[in-house]
C-alpha atoms as a PDB file:
ATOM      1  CA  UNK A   1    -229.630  26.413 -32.465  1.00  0.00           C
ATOM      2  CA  UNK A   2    -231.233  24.805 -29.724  1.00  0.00           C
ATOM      3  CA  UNK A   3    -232.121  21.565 -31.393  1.00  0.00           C
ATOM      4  CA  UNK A   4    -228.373  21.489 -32.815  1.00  0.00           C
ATOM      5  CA  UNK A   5    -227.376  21.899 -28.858  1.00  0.00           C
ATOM      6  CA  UNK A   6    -229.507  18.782 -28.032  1.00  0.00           C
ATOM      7  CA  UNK A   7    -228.364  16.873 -30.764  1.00  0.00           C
ATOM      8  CA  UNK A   8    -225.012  17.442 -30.024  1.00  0.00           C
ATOM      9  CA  UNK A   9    -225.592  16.375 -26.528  1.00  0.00           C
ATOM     10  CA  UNK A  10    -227.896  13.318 -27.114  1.00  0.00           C
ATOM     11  CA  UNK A  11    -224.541  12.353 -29.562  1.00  0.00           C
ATOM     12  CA  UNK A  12    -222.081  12.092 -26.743  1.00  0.00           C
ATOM     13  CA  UNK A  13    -224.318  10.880 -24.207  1.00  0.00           C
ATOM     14  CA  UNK A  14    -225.346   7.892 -26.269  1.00  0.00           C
ATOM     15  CA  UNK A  15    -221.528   7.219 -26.355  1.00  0.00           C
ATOM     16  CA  UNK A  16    -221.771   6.878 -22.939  1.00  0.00           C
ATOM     17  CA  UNK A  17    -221.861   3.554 -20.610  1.00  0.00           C
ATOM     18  CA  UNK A  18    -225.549   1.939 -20.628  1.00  0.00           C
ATOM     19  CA  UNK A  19    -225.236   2.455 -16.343  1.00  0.00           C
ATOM     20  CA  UNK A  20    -224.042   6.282 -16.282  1.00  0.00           C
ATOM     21  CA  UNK A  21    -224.483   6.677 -12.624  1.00  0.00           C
ATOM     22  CA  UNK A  22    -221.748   3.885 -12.248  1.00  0.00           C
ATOM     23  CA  UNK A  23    -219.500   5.461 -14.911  1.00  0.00           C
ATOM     24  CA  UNK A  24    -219.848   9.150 -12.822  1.00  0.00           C
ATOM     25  CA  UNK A  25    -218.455   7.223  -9.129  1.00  0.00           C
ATOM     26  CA  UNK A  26    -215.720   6.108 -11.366  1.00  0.00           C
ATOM     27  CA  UNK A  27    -215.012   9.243 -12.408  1.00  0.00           C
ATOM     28  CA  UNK A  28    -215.310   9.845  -8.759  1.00  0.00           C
ATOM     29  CA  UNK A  29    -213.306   7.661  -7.801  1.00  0.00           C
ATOM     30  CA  UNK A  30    -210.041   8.738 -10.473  1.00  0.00           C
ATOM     31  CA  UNK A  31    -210.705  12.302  -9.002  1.00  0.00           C
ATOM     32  CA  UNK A  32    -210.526  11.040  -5.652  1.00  0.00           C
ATOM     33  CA  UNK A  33    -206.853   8.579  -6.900  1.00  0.00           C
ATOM     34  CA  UNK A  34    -205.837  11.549  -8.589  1.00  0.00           C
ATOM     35  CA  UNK A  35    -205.641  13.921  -5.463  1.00  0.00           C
ATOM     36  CA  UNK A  36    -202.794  12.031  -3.426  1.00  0.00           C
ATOM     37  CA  UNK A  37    -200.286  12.217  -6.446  1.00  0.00           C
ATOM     38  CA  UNK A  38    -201.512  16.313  -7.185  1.00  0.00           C
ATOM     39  CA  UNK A  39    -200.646  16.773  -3.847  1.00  0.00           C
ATOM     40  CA  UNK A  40    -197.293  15.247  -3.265  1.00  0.00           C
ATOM     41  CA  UNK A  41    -196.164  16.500  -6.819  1.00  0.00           C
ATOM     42  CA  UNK A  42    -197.154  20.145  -5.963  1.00  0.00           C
ATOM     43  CA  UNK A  43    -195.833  19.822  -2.085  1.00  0.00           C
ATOM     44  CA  UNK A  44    -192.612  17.983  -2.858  1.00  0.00           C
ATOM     45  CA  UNK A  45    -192.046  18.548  -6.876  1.00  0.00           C
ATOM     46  CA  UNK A  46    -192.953  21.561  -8.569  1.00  0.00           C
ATOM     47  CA  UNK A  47    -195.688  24.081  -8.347  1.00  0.00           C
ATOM     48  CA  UNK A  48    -197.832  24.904 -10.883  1.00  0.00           C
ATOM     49  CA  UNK A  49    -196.455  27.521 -13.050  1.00  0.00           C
ATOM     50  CA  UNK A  50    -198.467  30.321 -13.058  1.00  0.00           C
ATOM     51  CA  UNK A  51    -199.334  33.597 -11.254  1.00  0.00           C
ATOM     52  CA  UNK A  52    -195.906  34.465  -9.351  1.00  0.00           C
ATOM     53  CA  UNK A  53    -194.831  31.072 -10.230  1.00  0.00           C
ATOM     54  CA  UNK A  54    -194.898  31.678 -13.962  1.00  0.00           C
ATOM     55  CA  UNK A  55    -191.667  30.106 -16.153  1.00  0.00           C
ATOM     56  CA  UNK A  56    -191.708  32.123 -19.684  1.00  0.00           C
ATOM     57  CA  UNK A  57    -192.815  29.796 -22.403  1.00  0.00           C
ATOM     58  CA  UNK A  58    -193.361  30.502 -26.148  1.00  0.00           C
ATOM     59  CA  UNK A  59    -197.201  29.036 -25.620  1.00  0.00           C
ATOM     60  CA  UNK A  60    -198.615  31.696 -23.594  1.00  0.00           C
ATOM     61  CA  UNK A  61    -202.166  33.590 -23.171  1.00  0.00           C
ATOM     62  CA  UNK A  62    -202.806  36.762 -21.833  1.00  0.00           C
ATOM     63  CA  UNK A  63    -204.325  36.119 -18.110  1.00  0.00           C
ATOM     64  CA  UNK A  64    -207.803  37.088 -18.450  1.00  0.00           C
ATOM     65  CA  UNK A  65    -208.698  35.136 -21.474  1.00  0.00           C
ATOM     66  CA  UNK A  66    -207.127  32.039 -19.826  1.00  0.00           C
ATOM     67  CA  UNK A  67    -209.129  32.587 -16.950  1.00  0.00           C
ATOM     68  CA  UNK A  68    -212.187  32.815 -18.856  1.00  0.00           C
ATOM     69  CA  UNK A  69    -212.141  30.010 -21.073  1.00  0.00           C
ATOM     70  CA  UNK A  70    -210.431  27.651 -18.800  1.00  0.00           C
ATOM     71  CA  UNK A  71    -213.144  28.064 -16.439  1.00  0.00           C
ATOM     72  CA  UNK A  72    -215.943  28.090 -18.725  1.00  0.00           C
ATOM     73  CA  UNK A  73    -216.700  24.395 -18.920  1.00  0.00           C
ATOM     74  CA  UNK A  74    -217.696  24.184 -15.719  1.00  0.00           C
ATOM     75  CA  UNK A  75    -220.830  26.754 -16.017  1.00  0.00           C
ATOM     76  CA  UNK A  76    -221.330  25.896 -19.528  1.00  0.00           C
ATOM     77  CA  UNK A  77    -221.277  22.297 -19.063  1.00  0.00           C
ATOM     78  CA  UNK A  78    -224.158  21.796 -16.361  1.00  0.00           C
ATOM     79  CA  UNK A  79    -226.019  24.408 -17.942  1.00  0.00           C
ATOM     80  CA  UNK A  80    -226.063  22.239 -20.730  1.00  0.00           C
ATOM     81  CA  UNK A  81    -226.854  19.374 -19.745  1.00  0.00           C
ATOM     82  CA  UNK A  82    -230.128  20.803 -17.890  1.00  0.00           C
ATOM     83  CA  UNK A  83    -230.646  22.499 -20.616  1.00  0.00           C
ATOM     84  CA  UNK A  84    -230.492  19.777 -23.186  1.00  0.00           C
ATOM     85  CA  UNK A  85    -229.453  16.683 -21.563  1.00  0.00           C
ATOM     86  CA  UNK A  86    -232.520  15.174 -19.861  1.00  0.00           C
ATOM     87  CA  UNK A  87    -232.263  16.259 -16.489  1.00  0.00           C
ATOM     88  CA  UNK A  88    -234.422  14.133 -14.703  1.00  0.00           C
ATOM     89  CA  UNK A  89    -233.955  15.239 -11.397  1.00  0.00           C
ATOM     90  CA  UNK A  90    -234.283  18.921 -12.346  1.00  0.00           C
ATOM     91  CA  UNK A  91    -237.981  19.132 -11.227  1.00  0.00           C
ATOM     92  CA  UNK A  92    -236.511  18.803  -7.463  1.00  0.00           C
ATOM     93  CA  UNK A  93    -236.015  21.617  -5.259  1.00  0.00           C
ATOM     94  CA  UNK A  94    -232.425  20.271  -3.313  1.00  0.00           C
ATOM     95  CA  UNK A  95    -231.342  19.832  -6.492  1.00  0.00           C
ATOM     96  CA  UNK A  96    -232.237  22.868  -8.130  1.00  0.00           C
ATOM     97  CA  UNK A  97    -230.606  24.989  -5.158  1.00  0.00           C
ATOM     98  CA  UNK A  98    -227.174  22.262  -4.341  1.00  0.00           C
ATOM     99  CA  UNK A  99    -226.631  22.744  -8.906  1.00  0.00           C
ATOM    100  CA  UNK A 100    -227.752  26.737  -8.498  1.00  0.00           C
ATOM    101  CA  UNK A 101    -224.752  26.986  -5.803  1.00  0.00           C
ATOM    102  CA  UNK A 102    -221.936  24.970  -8.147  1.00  0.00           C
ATOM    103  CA  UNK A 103    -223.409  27.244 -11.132  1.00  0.00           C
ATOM    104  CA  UNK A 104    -223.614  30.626  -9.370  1.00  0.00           C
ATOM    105  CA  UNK A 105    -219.586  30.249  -7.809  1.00  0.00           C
ATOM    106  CA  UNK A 106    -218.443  29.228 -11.364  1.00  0.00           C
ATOM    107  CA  UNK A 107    -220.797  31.890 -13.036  1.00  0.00           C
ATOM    108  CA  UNK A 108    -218.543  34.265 -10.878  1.00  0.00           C
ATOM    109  CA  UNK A 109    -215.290  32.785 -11.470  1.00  0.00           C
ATOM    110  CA  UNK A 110    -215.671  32.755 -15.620  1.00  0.00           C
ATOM    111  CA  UNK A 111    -217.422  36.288 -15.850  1.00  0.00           C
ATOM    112  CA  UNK A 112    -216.356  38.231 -13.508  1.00  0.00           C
ATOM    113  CA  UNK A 113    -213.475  37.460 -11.678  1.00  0.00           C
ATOM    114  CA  UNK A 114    -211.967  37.195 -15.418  1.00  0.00           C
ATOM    115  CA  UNK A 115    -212.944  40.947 -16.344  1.00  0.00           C
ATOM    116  CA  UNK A 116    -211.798  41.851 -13.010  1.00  0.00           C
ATOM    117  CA  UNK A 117    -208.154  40.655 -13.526  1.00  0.00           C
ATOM    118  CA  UNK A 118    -205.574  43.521 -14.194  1.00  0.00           C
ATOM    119  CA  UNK A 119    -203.039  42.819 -16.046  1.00  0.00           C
ATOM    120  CA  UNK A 120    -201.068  39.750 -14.791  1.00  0.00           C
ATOM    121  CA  UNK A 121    -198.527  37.454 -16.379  1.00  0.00           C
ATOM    122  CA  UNK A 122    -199.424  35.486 -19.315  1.00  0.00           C
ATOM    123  CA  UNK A 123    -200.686  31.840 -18.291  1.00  0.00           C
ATOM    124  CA  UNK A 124    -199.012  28.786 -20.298  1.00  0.00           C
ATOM    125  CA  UNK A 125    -200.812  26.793 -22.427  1.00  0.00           C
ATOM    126  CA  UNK A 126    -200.248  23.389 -20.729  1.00  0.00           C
ATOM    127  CA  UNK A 127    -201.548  25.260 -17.584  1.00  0.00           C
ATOM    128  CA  UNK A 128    -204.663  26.596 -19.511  1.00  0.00           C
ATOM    129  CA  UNK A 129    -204.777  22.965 -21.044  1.00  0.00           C
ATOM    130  CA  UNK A 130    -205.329  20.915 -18.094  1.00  0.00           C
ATOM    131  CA  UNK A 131    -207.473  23.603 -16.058  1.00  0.00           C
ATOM    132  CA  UNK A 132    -210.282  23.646 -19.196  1.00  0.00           C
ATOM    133  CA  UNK A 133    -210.105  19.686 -19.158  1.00  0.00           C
ATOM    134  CA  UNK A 134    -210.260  19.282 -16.023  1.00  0.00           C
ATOM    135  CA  UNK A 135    -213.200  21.767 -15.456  1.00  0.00           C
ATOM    136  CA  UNK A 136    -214.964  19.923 -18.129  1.00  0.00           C
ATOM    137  CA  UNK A 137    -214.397  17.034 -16.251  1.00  0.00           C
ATOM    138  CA  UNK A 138    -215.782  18.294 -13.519  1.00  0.00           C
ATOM    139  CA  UNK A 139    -218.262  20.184 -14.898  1.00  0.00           C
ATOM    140  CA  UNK A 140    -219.584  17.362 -16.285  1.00  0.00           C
ATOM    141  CA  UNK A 141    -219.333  15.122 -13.270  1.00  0.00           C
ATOM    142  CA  UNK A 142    -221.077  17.612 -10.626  1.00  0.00           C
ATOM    143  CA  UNK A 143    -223.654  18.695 -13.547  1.00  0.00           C
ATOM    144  CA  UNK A 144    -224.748  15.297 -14.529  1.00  0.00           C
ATOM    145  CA  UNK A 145    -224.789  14.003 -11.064  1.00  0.00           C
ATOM    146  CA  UNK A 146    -227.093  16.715  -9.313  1.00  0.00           C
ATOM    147  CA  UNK A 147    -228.818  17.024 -12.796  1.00  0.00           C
ATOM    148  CA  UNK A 148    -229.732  13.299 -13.214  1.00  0.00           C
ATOM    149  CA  UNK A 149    -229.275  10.993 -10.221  1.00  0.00           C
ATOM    150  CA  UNK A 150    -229.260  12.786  -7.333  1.00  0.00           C
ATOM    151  CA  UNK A 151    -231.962  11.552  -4.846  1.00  0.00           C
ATOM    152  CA  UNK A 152    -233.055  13.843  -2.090  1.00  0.00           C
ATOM    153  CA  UNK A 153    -236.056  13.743   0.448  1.00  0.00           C
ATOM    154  CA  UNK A 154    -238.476  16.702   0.038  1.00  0.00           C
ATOM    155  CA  UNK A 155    -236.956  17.581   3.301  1.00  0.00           C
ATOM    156  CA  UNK A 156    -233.579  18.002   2.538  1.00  0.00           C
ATOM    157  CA  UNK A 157    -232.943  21.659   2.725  1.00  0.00           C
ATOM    158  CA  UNK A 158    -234.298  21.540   5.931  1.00  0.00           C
ATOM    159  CA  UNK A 159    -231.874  18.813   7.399  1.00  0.00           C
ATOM    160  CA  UNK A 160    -228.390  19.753   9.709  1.00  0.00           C
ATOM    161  CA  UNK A 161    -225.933  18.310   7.356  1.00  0.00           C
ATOM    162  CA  UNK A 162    -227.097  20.090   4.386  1.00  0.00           C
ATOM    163  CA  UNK A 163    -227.934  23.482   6.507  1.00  0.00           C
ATOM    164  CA  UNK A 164    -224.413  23.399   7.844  1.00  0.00           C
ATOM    165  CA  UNK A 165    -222.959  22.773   4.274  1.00  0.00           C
ATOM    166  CA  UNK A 166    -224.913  25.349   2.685  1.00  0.00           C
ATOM    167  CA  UNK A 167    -223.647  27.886   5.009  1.00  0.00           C
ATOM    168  CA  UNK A 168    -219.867  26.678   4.744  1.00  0.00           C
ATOM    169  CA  UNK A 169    -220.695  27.121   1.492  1.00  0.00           C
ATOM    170  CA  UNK A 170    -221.553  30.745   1.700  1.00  0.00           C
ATOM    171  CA  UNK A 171    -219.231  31.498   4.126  1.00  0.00           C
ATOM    172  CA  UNK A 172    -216.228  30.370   2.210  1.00  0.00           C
ATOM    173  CA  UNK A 173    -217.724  31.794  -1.212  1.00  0.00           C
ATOM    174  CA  UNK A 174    -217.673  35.492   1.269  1.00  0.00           C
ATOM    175  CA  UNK A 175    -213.966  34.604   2.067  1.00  0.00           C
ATOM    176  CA  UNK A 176    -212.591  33.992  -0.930  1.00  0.00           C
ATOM    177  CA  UNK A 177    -214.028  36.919  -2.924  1.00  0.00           C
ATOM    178  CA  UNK A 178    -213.109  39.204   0.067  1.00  0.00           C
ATOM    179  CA  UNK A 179    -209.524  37.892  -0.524  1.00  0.00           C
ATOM    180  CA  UNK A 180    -209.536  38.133  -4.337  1.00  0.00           C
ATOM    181  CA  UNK A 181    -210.565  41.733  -3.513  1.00  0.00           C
ATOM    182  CA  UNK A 182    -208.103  42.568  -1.043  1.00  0.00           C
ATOM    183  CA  UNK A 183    -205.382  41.041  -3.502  1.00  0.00           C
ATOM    184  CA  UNK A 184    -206.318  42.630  -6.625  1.00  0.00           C
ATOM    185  CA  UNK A 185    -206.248  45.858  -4.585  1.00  0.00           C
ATOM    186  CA  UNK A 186    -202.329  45.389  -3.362  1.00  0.00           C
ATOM    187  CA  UNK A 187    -201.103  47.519  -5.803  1.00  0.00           C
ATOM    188  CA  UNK A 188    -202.240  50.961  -6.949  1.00  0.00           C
ATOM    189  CA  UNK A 189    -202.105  51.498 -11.164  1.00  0.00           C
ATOM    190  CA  UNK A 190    -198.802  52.061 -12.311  1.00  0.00           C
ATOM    191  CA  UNK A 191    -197.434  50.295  -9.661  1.00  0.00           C
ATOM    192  CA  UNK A 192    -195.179  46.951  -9.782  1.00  0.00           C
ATOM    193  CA  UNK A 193    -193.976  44.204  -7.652  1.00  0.00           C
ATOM    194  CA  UNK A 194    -195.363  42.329  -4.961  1.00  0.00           C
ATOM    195  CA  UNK A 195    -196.730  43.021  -1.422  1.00  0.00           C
ATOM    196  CA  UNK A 196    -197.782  41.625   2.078  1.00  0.00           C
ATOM    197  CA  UNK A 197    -202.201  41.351   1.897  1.00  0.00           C
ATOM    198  CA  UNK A 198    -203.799  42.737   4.969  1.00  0.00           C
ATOM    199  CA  UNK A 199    -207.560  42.537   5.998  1.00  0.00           C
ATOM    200  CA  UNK A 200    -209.996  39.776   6.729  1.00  0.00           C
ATOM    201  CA  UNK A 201    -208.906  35.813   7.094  1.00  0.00           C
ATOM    202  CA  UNK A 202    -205.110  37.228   5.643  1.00  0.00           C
ATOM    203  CA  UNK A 203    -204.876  38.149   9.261  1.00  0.00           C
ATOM    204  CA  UNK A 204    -204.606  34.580  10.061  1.00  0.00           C
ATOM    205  CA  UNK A 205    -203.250  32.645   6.844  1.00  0.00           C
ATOM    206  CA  UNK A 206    -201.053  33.204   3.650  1.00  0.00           C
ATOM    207  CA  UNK A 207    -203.459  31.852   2.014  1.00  0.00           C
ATOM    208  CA  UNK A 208    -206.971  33.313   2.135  1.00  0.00           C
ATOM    209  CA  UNK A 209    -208.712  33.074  -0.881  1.00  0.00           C
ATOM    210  CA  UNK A 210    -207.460  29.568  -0.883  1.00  0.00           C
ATOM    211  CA  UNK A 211    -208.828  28.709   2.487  1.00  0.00           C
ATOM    212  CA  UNK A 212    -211.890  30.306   1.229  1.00  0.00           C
ATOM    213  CA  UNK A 213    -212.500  28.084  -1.472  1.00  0.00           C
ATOM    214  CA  UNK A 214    -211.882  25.068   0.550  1.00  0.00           C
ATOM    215  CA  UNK A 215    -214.215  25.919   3.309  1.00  0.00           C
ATOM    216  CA  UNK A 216    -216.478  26.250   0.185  1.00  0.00           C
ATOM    217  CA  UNK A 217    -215.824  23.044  -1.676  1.00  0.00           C
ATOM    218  CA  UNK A 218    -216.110  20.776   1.776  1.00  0.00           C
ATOM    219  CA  UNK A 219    -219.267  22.855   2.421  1.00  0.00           C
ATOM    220  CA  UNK A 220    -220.259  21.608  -0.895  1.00  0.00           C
ATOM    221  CA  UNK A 221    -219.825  17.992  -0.321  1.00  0.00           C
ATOM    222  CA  UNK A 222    -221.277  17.956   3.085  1.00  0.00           C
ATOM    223  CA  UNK A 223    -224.743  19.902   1.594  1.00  0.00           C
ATOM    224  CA  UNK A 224    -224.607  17.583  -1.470  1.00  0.00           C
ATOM    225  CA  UNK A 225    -223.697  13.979   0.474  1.00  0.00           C
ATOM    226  CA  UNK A 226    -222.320  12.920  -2.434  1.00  0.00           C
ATOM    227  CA  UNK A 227    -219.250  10.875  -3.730  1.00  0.00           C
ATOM    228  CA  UNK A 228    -218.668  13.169  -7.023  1.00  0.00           C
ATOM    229  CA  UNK A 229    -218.849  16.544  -4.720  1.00  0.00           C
ATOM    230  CA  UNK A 230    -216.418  14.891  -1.848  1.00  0.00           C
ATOM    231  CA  UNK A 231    -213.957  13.851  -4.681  1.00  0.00           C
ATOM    232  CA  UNK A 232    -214.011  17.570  -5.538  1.00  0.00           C
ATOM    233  CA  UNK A 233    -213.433  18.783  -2.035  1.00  0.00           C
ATOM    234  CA  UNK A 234    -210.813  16.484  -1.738  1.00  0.00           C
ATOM    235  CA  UNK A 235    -209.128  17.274  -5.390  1.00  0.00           C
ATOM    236  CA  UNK A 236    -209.709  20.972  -3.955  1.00  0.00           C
ATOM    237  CA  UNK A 237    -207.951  20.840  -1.054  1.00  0.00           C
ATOM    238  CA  UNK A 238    -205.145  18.394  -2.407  1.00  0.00           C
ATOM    239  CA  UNK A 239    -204.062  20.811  -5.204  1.00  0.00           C
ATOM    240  CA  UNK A 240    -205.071  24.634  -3.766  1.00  0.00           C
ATOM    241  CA  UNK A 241    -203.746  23.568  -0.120  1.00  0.00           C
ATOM    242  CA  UNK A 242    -200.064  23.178  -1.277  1.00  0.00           C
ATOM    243  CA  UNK A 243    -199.910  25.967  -3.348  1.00  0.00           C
ATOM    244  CA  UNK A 244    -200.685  28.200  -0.210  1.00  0.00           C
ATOM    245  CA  UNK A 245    -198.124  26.634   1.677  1.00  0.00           C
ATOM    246  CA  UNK A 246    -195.750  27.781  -1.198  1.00  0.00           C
ATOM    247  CA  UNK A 247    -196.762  31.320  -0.942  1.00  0.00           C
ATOM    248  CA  UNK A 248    -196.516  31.025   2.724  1.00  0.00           C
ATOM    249  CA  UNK A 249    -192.873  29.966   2.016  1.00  0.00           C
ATOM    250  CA  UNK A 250    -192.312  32.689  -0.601  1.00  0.00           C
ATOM    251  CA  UNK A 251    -193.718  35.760   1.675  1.00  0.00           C
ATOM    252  CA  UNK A 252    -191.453  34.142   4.395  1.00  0.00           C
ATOM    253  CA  UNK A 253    -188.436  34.679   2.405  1.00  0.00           C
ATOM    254  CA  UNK A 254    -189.333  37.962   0.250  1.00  0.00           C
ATOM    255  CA  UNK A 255    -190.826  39.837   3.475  1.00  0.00           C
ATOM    256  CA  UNK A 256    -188.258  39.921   6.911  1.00  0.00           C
ATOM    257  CA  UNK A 257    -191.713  41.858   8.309  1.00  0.00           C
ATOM    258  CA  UNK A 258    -194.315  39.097   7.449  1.00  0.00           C
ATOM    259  CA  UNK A 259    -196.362  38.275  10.450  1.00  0.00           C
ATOM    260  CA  UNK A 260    -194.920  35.472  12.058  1.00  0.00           C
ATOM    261  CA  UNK A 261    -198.034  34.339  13.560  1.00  0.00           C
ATOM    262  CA  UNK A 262    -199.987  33.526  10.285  1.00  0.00           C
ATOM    263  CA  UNK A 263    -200.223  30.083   8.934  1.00  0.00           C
ATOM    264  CA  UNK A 264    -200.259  29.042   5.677  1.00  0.00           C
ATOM    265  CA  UNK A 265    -204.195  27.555   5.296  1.00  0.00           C
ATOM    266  CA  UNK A 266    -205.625  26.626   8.235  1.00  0.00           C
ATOM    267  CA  UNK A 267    -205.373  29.570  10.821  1.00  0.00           C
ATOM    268  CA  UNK A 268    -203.968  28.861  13.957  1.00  0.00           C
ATOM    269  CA  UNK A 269    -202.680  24.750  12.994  1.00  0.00           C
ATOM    270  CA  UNK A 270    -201.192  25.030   9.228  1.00  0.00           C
END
């Protein structure tokens, strides 16, 4: 099985541009076009349609195994590609922990933030669609990049910018699964309809578990110094960001006792 895997891999990576460090900053690069029109589509335009946001469609999966395989790339990919995919810089220890920290949030995310899901409104398939392409995208992009080309001093861990970013990252991984938890919690069984989230950062913003994840993401890119894992903070924050300004909106209108003081991401400016 294993020597089918690296087959399979040594395949598509042969179909790959001779320079593949240059082909990953272009992908970089489209990420980093991509975010401006994500987030004037989803500010100005439409939302995505899922969650509370959901529009009925005849191409529909139940919730959890959306989650699951939509997310999946982005564990399974870099795994992989270590795995199988000649990962040079592997034998590194910044690279080992900044690859450990993409693996272990998305390891959470597919596994067992799926299982945890109860109930929920069926996801569309063109939502499921471009989530599992564009987490192999960027499964791929992160993977290969920390996995392959990545070049850190021995002393790396030990510098400010990549202290700092490690502990954003940590810090915004601890938000954002204290804010799933609070929200999965809303409602007890049997019980329907929507309600306002109390505890932790939803004291301060709408949207916690999205301000979580973009503490997270930017903590990312600062430990990692990297074009591919700024494109993905940015991408992050471009599509995430406006979606928690619509829920702000929506709790606004649903709730005349929402807190007037919280913001919608940022506490105390957005």
């Amino acid at each position: 099985m294993s020597e089918l895997l690296g087959t399979v891999i040594d395949f598509f990576s042969n179909m790959l541009p001779s320079d593949e460090e240059a082909f990953l900053a272009k992908l970089a690069y489209v990420m980093l076009g991509l975010s401006v029109p994500v987030f004037f589509i989803t500010v100005f335009v439409k939302v995505a349609e899922y969650g509370r946001y959901t529009v009925k469609s005849s191409w529909a999966l139940p919730a959890r195994t959306a989650w699951l395989f939509q997310e999946l790339p982005s564990f399974a990919v870099p795994v992989l590609l270590v795995l199988f995919g000649g990962a040079g810089r592997m034998a590194q220890l910044p690279n080992q922990v900044l690859l450990a920290m993409f693996v272990a949030h998305y390891f959470q995310r597919t596994f067992i933030f799926s299982l945890l899901i109860r109930g929920g409104k069926q996801t569309p398939f063109h939502i499921f669609r471009d989530a599992f392409v564009f987490c192999t995208y960027n499964g791929y992009l992160q993977g290969r990049y920390l996995a392959e080309f990545a070049h850190y001093p021995d002393t790396w861990l030990s510098e400010p910018r990549c202290i700092v970013g490690v502990a954003m990252f940590l810090v915004g991984m601890a938000i954002n699964l204290q804010a799933d938890h609070v929200l999965r919690n809303l409602r007890k069984p049997g019980e329907t309809g929507y309600k306002i989230p109390q505890g932790g950062m939803f004291n301060y913003v709408s949207g916690a578990n999205f301000f979580g994840e973009i503490v997270e993401w930017t903590g990312f890119a600062i430990a990692c110094w990297s074009l591919p894992a700024a494109a993905f903070a940015v991408f992050t924050a471009s599509n995430i960001g406006p979606r928690a300004y619509r829920h702000h909106k929506w709790y606004l209108q649903k709730f005349d006792n929402y807190p007037r003081s919280r913001r919608a991401v940022i506490p105390f400016l957005i």
